[in-house]
Protein backbone atom coordinates (compact mmCIF):
# COMPACT_ATOMS: atom_id res chain seq x y z
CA UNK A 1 54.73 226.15 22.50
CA UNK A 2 57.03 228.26 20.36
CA UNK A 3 57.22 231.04 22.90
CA UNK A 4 58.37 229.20 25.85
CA UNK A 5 61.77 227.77 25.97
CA UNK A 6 60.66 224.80 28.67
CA UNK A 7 57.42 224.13 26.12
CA UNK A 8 59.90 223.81 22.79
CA UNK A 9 62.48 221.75 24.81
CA UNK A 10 59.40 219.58 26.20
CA UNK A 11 57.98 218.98 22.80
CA UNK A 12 60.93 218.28 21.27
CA UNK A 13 62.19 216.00 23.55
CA UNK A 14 58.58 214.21 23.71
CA UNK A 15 58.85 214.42 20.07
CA UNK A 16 62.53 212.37 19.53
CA UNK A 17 61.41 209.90 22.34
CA UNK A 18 58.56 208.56 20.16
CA UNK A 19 60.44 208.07 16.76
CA UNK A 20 63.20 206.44 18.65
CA UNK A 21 61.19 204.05 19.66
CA UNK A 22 59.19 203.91 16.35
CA UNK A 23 55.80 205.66 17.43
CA UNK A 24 53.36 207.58 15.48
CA UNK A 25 53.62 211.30 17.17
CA UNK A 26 50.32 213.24 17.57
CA UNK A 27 50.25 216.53 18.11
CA UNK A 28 47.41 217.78 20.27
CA UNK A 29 45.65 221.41 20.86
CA UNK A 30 47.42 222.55 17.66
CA UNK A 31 45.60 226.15 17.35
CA UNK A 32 48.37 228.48 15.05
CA UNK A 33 50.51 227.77 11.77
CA UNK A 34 53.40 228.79 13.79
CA UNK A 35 52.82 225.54 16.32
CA UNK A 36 52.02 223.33 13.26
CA UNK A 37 55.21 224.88 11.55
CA UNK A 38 57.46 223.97 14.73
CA UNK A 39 55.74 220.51 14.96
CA UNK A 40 56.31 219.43 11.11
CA UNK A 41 60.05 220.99 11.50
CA UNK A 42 60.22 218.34 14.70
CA UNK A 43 59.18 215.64 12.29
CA UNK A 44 55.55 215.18 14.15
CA UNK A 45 53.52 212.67 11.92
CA UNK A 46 50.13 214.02 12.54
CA UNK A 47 48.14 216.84 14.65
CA UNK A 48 44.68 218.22 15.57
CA UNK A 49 43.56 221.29 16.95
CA UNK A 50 41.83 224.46 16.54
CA UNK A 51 43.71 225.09 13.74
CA UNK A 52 42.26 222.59 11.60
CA UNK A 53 38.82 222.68 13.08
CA UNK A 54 36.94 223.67 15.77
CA UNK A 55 34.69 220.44 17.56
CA UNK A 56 31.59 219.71 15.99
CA UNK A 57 28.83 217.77 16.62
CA UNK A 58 28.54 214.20 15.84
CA UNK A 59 26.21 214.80 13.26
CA UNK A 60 27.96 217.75 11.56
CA UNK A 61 31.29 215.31 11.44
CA UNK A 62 29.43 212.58 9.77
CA UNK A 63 28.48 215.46 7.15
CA UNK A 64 32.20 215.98 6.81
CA UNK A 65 32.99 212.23 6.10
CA UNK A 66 30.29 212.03 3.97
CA UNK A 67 31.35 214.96 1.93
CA UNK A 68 34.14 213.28 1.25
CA UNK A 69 36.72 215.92 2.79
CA UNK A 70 40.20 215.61 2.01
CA UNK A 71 42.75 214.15 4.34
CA UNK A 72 45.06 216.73 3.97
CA UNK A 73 42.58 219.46 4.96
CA UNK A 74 41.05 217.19 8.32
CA UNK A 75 45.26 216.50 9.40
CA UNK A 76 48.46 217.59 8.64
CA UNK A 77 51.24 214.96 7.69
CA UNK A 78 55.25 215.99 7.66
């Protein structure tokens, strides 16, 4: 997405509609700090993606909760 031209002007348009009309943005597929960089600087709320994690199982993830993982290290936030 911050390669492209028609991907940036996509997500940023995508982006401004939802917080115009008071949405929560997701980001989704978020694999690199350069897309999550972009995203924040577009003022997404949150995002998911390879970045953060790869998908587990059900049973790892209810390892994770139970850990008591952070927030901030499961989803980024602007």
């Amino acid at each position: 997405m911050t390669i492209a031209p028609d991907d940036t002007s996509i997500v940023t348009a995508v982006t401004s509609m939802g917080r115009s009309l008071k949405l929560r943005v997701i980001a989704e597929g978020v694999a690199t700090q350069e897309a999550l960089a972009f995203l924040q600087a577009q003022h997404c709320d949150e995002a998911q993606g390879y970045f953060f994690s790869r998908p587990v199982l059900p049973q790892e993830f209810a390892k994770i909760l139970k850990a008591g993982v952070s927030e901030s290290s499961v989803v980024a936030h602007r």
